[in-house]
PDB file of N, CA and C in Angstrom:
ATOM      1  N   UNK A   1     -17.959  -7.172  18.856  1.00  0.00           N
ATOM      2  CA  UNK A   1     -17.431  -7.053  17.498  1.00  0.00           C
ATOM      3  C   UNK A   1     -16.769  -8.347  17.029  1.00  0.00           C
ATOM      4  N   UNK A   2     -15.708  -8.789  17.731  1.00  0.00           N
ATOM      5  CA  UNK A   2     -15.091 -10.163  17.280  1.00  0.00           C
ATOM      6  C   UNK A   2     -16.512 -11.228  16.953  1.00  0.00           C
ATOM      7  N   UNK A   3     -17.097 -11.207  17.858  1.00  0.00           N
ATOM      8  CA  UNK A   3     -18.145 -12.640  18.070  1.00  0.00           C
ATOM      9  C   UNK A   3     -19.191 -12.474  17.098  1.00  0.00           C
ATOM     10  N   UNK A   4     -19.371 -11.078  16.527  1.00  0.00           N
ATOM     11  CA  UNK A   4     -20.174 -10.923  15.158  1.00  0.00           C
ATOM     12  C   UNK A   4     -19.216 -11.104  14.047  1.00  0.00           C
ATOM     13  N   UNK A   5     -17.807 -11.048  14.113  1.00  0.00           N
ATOM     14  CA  UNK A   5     -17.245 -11.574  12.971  1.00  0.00           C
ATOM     15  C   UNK A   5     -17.110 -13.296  13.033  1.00  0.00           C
ATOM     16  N   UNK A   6     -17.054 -13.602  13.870  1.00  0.00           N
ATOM     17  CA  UNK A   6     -16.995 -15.213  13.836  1.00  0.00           C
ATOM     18  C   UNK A   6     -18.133 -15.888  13.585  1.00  0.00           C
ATOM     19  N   UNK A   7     -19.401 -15.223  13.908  1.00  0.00           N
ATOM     20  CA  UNK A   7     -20.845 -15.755  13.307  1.00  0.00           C
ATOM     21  C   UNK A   7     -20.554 -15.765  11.756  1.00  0.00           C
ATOM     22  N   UNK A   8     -20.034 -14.281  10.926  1.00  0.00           N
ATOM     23  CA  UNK A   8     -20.101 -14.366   9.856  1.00  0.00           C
ATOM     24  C   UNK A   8     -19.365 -15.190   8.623  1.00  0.00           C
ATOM     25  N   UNK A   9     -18.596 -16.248   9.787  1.00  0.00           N
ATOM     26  CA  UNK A   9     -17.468 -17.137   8.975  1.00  0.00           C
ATOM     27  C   UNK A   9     -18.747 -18.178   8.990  1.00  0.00           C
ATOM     28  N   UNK A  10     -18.379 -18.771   7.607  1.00  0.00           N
ATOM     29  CA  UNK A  10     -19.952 -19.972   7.222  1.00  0.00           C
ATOM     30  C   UNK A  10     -18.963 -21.509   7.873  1.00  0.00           C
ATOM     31  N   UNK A  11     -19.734 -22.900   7.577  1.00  0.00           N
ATOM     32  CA  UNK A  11     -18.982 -23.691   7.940  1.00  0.00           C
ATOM     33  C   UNK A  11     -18.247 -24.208   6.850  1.00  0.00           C
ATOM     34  N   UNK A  12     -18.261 -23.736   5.708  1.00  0.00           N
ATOM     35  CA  UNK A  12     -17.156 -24.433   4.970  1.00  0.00           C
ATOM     36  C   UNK A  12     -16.362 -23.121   4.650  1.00  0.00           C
ATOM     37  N   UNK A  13     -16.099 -22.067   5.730  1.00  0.00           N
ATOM     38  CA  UNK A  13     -15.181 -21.355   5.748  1.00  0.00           C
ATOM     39  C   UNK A  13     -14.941 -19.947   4.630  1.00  0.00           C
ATOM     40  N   UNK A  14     -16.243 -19.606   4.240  1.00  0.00           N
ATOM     41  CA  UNK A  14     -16.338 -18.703   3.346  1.00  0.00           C
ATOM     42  C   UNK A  14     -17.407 -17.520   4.026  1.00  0.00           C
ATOM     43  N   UNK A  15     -17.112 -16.199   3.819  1.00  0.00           N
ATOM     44  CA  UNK A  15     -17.964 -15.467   4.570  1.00  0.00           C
ATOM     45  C   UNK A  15     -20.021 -15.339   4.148  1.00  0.00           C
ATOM     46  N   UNK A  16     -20.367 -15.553   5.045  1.00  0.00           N
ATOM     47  CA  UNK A  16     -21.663 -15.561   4.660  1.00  0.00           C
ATOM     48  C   UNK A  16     -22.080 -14.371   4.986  1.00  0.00           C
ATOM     49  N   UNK A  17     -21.608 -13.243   5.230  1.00  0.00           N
ATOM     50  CA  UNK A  17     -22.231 -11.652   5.841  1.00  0.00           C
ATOM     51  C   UNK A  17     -22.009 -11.188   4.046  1.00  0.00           C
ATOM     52  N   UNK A  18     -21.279 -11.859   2.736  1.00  0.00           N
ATOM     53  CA  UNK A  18     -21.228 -10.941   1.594  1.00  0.00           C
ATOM     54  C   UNK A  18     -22.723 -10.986   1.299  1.00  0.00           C
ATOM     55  N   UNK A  19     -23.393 -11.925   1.328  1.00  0.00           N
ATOM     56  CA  UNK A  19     -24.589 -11.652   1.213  1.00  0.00           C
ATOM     57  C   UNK A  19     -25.572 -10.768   1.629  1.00  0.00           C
ATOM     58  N   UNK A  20     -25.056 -10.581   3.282  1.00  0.00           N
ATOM     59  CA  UNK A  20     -26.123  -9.669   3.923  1.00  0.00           C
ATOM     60  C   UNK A  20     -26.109  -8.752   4.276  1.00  0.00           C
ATOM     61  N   UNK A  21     -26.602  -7.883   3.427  1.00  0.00           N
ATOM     62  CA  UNK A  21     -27.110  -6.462   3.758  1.00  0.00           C
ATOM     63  C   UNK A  21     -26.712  -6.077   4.751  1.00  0.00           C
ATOM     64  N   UNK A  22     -27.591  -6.273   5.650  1.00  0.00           N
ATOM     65  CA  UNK A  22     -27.887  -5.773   7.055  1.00  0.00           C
ATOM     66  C   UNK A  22     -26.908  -5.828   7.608  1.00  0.00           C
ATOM     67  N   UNK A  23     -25.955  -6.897   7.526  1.00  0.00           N
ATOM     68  CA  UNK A  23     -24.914  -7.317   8.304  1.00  0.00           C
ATOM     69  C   UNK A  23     -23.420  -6.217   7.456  1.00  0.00           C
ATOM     70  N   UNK A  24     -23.549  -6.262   6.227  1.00  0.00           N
ATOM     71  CA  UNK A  24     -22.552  -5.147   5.504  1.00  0.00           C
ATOM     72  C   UNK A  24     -22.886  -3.768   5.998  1.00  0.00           C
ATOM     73  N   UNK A  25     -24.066  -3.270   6.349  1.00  0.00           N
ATOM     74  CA  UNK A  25     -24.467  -1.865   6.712  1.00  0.00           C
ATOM     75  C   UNK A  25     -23.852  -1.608   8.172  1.00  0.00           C
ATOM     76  N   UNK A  26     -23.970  -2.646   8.991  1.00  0.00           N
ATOM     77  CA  UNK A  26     -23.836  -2.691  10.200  1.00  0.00           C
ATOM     78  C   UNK A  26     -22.316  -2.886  10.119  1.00  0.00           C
ATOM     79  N   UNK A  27     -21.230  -3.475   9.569  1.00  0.00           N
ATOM     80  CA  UNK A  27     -19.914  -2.757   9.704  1.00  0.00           C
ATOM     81  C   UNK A  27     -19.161  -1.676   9.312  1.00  0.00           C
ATOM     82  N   UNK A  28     -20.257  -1.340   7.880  1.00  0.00           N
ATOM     83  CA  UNK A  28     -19.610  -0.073   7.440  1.00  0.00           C
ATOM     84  C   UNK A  28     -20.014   1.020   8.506  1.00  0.00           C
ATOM     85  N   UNK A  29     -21.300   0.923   9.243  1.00  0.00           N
ATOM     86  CA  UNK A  29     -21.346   1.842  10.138  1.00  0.00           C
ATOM     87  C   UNK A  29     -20.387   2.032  11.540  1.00  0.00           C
ATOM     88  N   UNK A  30     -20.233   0.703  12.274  1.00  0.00           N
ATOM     89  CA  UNK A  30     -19.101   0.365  13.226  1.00  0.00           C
ATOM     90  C   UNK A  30     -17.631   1.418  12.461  1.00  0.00           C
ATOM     91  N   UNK A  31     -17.236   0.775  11.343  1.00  0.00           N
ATOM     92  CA  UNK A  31     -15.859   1.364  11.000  1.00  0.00           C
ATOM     93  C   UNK A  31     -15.976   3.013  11.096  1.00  0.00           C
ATOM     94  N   UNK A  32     -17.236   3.326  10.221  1.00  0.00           N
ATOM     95  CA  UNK A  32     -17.486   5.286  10.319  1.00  0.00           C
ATOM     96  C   UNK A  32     -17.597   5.464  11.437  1.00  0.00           C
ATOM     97  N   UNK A  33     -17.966   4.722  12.614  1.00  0.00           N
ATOM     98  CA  UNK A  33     -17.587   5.574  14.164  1.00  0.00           C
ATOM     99  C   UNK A  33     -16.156   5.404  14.602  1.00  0.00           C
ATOM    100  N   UNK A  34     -15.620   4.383  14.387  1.00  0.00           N
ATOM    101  CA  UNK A  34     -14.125   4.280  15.082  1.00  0.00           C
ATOM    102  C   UNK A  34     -13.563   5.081  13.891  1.00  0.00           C
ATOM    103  N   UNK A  35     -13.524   5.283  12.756  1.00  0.00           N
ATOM    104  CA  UNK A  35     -13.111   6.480  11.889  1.00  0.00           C
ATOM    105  C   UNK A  35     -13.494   7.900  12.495  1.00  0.00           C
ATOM    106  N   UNK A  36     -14.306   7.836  12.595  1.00  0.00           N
ATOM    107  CA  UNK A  36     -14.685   9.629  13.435  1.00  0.00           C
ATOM    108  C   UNK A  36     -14.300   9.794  14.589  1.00  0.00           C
ATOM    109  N   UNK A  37     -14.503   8.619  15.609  1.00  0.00           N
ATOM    110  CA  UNK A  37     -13.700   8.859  17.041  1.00  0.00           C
ATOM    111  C   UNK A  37     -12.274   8.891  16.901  1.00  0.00           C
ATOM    112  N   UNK A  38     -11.416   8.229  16.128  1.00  0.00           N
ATOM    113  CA  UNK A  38     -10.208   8.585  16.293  1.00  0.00           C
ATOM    114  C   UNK A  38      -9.569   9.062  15.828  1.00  0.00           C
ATOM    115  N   UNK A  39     -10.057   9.832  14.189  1.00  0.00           N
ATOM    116  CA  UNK A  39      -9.603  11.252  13.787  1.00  0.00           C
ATOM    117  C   UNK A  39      -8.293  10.609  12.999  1.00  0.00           C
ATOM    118  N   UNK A  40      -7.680   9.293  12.970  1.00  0.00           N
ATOM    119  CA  UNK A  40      -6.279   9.273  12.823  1.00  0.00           C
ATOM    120  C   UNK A  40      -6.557   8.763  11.013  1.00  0.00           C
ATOM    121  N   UNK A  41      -7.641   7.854  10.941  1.00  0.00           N
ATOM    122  CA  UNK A  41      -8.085   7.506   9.332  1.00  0.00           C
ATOM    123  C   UNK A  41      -8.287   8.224   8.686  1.00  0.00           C
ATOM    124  N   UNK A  42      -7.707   8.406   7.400  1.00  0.00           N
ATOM    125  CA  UNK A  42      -7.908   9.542   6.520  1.00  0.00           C
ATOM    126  C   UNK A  42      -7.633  11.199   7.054  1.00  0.00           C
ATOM    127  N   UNK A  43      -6.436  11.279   7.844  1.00  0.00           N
ATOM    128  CA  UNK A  43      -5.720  12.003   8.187  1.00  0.00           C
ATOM    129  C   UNK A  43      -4.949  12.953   7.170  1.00  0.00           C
ATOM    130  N   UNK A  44      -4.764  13.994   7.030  1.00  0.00           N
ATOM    131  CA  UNK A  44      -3.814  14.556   6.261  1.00  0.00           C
ATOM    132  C   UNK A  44      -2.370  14.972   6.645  1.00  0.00           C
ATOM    133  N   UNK A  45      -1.478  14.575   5.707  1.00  0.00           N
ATOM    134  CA  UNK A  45       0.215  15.034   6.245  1.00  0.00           C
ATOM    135  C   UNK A  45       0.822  15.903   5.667  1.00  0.00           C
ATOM    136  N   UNK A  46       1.836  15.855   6.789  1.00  0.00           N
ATOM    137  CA  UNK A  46       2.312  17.379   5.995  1.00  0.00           C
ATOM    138  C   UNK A  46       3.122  17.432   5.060  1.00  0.00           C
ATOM    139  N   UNK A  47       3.942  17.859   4.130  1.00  0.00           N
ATOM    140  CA  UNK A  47       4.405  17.632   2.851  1.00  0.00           C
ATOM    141  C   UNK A  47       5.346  17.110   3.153  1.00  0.00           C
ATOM    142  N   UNK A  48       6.491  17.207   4.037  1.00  0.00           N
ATOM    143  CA  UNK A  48       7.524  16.884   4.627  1.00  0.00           C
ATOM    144  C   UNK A  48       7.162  15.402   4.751  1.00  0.00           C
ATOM    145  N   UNK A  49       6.033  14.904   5.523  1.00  0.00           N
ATOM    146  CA  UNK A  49       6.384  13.741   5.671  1.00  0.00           C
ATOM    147  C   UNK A  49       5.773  12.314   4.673  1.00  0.00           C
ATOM    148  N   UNK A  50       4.989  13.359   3.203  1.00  0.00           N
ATOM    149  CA  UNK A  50       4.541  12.882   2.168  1.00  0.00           C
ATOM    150  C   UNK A  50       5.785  12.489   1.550  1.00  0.00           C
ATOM    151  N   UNK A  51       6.567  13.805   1.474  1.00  0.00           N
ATOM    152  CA  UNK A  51       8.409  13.326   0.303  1.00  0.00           C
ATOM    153  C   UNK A  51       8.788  11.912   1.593  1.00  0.00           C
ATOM    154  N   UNK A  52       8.864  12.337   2.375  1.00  0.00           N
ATOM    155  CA  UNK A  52       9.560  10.728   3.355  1.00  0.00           C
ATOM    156  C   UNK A  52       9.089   9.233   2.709  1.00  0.00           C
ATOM    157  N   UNK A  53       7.951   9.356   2.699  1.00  0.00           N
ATOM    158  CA  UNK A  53       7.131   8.263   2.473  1.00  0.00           C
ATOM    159  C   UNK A  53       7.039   7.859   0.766  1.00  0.00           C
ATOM    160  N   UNK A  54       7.202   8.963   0.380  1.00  0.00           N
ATOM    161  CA  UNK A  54       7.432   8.918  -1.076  1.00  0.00           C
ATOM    162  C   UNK A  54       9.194   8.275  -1.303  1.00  0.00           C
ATOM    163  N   UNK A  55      10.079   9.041  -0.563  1.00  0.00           N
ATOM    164  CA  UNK A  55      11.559   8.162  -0.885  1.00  0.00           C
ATOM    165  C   UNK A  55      11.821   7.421  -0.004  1.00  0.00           C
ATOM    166  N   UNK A  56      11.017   6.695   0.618  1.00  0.00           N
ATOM    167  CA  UNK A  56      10.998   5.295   1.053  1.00  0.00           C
ATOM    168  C   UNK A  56      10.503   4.213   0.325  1.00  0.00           C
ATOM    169  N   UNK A  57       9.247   4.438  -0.645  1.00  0.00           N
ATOM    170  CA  UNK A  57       8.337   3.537  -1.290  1.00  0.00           C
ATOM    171  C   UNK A  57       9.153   3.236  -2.560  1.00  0.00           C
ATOM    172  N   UNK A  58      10.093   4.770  -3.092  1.00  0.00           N
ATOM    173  CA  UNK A  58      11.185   4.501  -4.480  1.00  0.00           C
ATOM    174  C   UNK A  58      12.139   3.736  -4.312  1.00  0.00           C
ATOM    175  N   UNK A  59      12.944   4.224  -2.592  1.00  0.00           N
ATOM    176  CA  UNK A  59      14.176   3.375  -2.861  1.00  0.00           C
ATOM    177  C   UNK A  59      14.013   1.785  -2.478  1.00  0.00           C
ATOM    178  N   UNK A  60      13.484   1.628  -0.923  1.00  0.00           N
ATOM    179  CA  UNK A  60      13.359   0.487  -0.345  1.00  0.00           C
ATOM    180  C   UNK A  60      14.634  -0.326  -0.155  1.00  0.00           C
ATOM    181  N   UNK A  61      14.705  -1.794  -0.648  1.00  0.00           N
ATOM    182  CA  UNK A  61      15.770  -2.402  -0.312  1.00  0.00           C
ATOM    183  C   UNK A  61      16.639  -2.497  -1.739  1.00  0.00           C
ATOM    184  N   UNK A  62      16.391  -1.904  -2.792  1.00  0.00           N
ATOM    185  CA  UNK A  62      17.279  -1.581  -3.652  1.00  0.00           C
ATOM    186  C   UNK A  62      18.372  -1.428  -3.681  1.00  0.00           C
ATOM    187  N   UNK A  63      18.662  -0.291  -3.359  1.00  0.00           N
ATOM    188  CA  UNK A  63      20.172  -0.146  -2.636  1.00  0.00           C
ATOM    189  C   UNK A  63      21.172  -1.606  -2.374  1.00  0.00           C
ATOM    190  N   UNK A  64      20.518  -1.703  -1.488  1.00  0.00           N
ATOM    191  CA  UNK A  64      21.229  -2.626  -0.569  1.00  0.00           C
ATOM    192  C   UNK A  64      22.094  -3.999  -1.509  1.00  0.00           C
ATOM    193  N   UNK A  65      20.756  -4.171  -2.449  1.00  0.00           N
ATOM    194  CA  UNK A  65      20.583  -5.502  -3.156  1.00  0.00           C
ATOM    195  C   UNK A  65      21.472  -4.875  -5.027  1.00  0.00           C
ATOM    196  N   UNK A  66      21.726  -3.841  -4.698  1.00  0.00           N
ATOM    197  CA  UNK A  66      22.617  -3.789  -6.114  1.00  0.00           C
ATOM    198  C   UNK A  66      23.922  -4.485  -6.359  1.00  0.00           C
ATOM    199  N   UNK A  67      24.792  -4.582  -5.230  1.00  0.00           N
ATOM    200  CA  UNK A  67      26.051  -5.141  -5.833  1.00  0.00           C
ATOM    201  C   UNK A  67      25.954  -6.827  -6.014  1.00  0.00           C
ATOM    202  N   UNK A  68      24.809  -7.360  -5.197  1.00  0.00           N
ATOM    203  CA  UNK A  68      24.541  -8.761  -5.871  1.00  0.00           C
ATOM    204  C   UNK A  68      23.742  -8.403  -7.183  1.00  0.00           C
ATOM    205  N   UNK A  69      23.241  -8.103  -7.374  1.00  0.00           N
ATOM    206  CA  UNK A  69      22.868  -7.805  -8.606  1.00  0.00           C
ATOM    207  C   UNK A  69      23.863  -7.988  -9.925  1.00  0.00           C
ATOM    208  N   UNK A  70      24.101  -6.883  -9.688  1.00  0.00           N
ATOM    209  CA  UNK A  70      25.789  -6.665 -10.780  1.00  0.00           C
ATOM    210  C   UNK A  70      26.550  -8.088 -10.958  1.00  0.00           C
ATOM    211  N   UNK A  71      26.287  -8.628  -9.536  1.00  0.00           N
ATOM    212  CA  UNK A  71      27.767  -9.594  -9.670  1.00  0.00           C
ATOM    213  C   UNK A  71      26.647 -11.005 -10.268  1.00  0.00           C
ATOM    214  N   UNK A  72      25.403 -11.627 -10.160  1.00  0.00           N
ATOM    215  CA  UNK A  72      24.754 -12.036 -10.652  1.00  0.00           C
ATOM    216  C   UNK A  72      24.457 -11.922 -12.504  1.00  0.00           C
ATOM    217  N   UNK A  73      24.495 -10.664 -13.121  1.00  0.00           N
ATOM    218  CA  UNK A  73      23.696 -10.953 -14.395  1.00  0.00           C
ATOM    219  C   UNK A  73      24.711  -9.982 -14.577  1.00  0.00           C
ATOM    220  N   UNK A  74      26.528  -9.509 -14.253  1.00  0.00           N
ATOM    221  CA  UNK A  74      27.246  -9.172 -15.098  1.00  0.00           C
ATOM    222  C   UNK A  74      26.776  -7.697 -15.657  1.00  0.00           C
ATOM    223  N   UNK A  75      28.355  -7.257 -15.753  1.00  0.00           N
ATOM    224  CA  UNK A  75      28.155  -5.325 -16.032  1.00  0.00           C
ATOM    225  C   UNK A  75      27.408  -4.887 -17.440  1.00  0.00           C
ATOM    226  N   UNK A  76      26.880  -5.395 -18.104  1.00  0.00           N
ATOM    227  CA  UNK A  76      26.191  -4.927 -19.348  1.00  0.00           C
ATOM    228  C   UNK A  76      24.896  -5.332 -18.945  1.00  0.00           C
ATOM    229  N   UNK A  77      24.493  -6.098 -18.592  1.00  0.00           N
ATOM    230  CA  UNK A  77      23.057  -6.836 -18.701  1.00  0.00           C
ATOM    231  C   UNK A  77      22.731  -5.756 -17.043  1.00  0.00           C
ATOM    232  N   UNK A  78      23.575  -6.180 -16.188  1.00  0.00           N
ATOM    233  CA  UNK A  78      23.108  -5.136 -14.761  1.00  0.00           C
ATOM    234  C   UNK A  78      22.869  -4.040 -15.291  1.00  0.00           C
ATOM    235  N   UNK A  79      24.399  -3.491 -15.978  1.00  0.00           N
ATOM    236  CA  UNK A  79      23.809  -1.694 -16.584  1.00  0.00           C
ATOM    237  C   UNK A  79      22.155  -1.534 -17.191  1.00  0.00           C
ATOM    238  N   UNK A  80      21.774  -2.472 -17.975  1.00  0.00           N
ATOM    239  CA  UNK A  80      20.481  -2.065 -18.820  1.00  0.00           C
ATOM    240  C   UNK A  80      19.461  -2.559 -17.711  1.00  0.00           C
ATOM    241  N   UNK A  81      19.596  -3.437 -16.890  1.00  0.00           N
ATOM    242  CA  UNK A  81      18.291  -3.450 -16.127  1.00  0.00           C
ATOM    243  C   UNK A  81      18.200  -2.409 -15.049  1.00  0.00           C
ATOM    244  N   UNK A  82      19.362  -1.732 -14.603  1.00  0.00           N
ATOM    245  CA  UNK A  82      19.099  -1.060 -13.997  1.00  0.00           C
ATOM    246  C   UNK A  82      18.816   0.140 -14.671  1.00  0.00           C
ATOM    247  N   UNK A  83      19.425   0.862 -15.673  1.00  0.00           N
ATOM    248  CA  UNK A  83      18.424   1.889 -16.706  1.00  0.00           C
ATOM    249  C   UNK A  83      17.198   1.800 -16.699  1.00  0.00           C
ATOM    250  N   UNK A  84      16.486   0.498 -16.875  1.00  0.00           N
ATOM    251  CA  UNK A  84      15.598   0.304 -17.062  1.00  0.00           C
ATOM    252  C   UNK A  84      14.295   0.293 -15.636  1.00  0.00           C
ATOM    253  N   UNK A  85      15.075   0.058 -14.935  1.00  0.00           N
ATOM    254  CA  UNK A  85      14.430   0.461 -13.637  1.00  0.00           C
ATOM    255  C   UNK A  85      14.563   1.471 -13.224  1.00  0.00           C
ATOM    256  N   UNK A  86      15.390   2.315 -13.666  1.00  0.00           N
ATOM    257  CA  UNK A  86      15.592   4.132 -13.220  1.00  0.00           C
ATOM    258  C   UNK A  86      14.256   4.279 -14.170  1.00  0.00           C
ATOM    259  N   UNK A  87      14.191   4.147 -15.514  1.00  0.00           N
ATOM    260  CA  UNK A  87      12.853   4.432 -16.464  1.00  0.00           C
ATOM    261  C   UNK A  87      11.795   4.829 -15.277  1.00  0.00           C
ATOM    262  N   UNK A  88      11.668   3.560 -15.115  1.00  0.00           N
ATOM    263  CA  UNK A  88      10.456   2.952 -14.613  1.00  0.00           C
ATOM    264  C   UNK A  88      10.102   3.655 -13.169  1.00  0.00           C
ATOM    265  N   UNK A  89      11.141   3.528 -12.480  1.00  0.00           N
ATOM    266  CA  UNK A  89      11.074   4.662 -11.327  1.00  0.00           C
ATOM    267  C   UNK A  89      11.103   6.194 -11.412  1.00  0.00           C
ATOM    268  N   UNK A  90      11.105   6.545 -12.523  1.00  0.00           N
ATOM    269  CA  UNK A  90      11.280   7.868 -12.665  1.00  0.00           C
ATOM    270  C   UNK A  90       9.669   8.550 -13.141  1.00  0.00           C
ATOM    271  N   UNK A  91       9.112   7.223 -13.558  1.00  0.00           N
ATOM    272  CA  UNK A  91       7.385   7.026 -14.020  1.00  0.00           C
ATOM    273  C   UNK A  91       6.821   7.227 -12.998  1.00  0.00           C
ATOM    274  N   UNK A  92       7.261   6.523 -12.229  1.00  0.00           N
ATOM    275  CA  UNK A  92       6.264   6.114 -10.931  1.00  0.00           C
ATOM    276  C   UNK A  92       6.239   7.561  -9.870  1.00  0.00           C
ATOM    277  N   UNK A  93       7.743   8.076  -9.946  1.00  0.00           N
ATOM    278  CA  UNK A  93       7.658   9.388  -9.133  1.00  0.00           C
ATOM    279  C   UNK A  93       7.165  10.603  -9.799  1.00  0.00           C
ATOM    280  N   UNK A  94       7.469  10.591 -10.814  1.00  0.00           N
ATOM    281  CA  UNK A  94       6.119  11.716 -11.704  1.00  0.00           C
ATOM    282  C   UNK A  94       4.793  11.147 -10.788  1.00  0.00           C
ATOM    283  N   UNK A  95       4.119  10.008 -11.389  1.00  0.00           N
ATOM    284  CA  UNK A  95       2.862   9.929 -10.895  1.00  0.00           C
ATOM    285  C   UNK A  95       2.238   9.692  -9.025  1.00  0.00           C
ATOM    286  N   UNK A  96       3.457   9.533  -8.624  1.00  0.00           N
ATOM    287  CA  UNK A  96       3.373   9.931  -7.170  1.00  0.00           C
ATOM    288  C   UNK A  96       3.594  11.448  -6.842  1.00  0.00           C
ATOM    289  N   UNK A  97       4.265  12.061  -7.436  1.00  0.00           N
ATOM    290  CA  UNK A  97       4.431  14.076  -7.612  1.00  0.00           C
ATOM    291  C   UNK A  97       2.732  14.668  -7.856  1.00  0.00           C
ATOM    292  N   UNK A  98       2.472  13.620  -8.666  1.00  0.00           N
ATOM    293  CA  UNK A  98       1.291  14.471  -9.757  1.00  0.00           C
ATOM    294  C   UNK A  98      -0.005  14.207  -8.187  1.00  0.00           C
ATOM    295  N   UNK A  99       0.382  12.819  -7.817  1.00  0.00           N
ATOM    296  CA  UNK A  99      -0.942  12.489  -6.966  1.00  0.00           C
ATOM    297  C   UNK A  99      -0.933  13.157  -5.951  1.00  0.00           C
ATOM    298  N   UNK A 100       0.342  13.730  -4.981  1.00  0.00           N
ATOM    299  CA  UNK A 100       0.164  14.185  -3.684  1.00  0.00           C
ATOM    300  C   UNK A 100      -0.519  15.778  -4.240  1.00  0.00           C
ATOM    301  N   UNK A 101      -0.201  16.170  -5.130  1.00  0.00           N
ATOM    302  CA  UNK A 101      -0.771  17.861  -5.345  1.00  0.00           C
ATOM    303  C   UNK A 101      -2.363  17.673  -5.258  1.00  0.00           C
ATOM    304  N   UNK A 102      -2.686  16.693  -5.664  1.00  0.00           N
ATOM    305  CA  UNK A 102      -3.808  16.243  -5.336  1.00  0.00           C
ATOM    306  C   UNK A 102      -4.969  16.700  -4.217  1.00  0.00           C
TER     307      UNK A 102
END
């Protein structure tokens, strides 16, 4: 597997397998067996650990990074950007709600 990906690097360093067929068929097939042998790709979770992953991706290092914030761009201008990022996060978790029902 490695030594067929290193054939497919050209010499001025651009892949020459986009071209070939044969050679694109032949990894998408490699990946659908290590996808079927190990059952773990395209896995389904359980809701419990969908919300986890969901209030990890909202909060992140936010938190952490608010009181430099504030003390950077000052209590009026902090207040509205952070409104404005509650907006915006409050978008994003609707459409992360809407996708896991999915």
């Amino acid at each position: 597997w490695p030594a067929a990906m290193a054939d497919a690097v050209g010499s001025q360093g651009h892949f020459k397998a986009a071209v070939d067929h044969r050679y694109l068929r032949a990894v998408s097939a490699k990946a659908d067996e290590m996808a079927q042998s190990s059952g773990a790709i395209g896995a389904k979770m359980s809701p419990a650990i969908s919300v986890i992953f969901m209030l990890n991706s909202l909060t992140g290092l936010s938190l952490l990074t608010l009181p430099y914030g504030f003390s950077q761009a000052g209590l009026v201008l902090g207040s509205a950007l952070l409104f404005g990022c509650m907006a915006l996060a409050f978008v994003t978790a609707t459409f992360m709600c809407e996708a896991l029902t999915i």
